[in-house]
C-alpha atoms as a PDB file:
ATOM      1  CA  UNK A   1     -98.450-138.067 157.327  1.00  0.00           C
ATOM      2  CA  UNK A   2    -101.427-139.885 158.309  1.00  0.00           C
ATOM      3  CA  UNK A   3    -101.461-143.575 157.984  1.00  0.00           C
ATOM      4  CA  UNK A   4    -103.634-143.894 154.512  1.00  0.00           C
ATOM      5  CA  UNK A   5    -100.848-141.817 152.888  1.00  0.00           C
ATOM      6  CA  UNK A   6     -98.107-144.181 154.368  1.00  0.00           C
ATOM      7  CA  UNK A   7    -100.113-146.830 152.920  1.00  0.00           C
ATOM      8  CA  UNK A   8    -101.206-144.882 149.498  1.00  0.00           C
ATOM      9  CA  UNK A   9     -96.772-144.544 149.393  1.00  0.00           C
ATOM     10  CA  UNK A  10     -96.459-148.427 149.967  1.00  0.00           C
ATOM     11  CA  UNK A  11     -98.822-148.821 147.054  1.00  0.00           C
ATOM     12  CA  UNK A  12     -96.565-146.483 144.860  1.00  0.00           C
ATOM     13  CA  UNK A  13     -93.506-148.231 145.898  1.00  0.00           C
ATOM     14  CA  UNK A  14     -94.709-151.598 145.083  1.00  0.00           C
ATOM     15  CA  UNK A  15     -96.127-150.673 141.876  1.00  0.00           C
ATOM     16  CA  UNK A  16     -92.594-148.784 141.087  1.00  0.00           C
ATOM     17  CA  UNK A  17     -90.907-152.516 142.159  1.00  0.00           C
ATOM     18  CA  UNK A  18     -92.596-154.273 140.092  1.00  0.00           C
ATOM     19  CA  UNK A  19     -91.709-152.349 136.647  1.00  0.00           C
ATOM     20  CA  UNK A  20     -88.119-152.637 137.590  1.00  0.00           C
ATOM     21  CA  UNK A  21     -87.918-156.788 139.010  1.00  0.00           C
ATOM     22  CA  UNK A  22     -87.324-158.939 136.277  1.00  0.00           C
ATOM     23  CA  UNK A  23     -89.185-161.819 137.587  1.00  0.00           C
ATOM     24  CA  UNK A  24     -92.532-162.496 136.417  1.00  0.00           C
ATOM     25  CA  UNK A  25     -93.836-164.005 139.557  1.00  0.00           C
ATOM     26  CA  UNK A  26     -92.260-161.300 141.211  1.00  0.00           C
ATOM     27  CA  UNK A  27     -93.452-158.166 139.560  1.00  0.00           C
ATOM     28  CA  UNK A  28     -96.915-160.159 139.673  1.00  0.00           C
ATOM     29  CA  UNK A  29     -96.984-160.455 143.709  1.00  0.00           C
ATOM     30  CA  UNK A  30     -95.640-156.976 144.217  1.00  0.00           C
ATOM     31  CA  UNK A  31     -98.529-155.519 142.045  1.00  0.00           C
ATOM     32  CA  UNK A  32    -100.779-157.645 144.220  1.00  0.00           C
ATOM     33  CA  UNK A  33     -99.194-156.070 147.311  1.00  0.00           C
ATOM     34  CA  UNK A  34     -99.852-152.713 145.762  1.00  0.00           C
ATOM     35  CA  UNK A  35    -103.469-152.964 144.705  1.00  0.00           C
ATOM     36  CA  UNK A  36    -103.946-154.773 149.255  1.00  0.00           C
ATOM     37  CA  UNK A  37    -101.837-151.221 150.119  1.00  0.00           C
ATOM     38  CA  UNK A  38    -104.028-148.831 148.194  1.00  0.00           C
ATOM     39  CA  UNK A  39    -107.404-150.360 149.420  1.00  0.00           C
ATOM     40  CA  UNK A  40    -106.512-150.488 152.838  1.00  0.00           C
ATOM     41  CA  UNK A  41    -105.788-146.679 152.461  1.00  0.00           C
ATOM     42  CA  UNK A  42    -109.203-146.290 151.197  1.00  0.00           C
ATOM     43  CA  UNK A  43    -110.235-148.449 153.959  1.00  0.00           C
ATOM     44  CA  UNK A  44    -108.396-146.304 156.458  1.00  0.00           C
ATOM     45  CA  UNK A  45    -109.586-143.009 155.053  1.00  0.00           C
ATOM     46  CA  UNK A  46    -113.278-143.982 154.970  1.00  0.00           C
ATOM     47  CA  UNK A  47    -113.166-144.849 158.985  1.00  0.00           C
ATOM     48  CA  UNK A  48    -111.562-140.930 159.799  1.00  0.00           C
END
Protein backbone atom coordinates (compact mmCIF):
# COMPACT_ATOMS: atom_id res chain seq x y z
CA UNK A 1 0.00 0.00 0.00
CA UNK A 2 1.65 3.10 -0.91
CA UNK A 3 1.06 6.11 1.17
CA UNK A 4 -1.66 8.03 -1.23
CA UNK A 5 -3.85 4.91 -0.80
CA UNK A 6 -3.40 5.02 3.08
CA UNK A 7 -4.41 8.48 2.74
CA UNK A 8 -7.22 7.95 -0.18
CA UNK A 9 -8.56 5.08 2.95
CA UNK A 10 -8.40 7.94 5.65
CA UNK A 11 -10.54 9.97 3.30
CA UNK A 12 -13.10 7.01 3.02
CA UNK A 13 -13.11 6.50 6.66
CA UNK A 14 -13.81 9.99 7.52
CA UNK A 15 -16.40 10.44 5.02
CA UNK A 16 -18.01 6.94 6.36
CA UNK A 17 -17.75 8.81 10.15
CA UNK A 18 -19.38 11.44 9.35
CA UNK A 19 -22.78 9.76 7.93
CA UNK A 20 -22.92 7.77 11.08
CA UNK A 21 -21.94 10.82 14.09
CA UNK A 22 -24.89 12.50 15.07
CA UNK A 23 -23.33 15.76 15.73
CA UNK A 24 -23.54 18.40 13.28
CA UNK A 25 -20.29 20.03 14.04
CA UNK A 26 -18.95 16.75 14.08
CA UNK A 27 -19.95 15.12 10.87
CA UNK A 28 -19.01 18.75 9.46
CA UNK A 29 -15.15 18.58 10.69
CA UNK A 30 -14.78 14.94 9.78
CA UNK A 31 -15.92 15.72 6.13
CA UNK A 32 -13.37 18.50 6.28
CA UNK A 33 -10.74 15.97 7.39
CA UNK A 34 -11.78 13.84 4.48
CA UNK A 35 -11.78 16.28 1.60
CA UNK A 36 -7.44 17.51 3.56
CA UNK A 37 -6.94 13.33 3.28
CA UNK A 38 -7.97 12.91 -0.32
CA UNK A 39 -5.95 15.99 -1.64
CA UNK A 40 -2.95 15.19 0.05
CA UNK A 41 -3.23 11.76 -1.77
CA UNK A 42 -3.43 13.59 -4.93
CA UNK A 43 -0.67 15.62 -3.67
CA UNK A 44 1.36 12.55 -2.87
CA UNK A 45 0.61 10.76 -6.11
CA UNK A 46 1.51 13.72 -8.35
CA UNK A 47 5.25 13.91 -6.66
CA UNK A 48 5.87 9.74 -7.55
Amino acid sequence: MTQADHYREQSDRARRLAQAVKDPEASKKLIEMAEEFRLYAERLEQMH
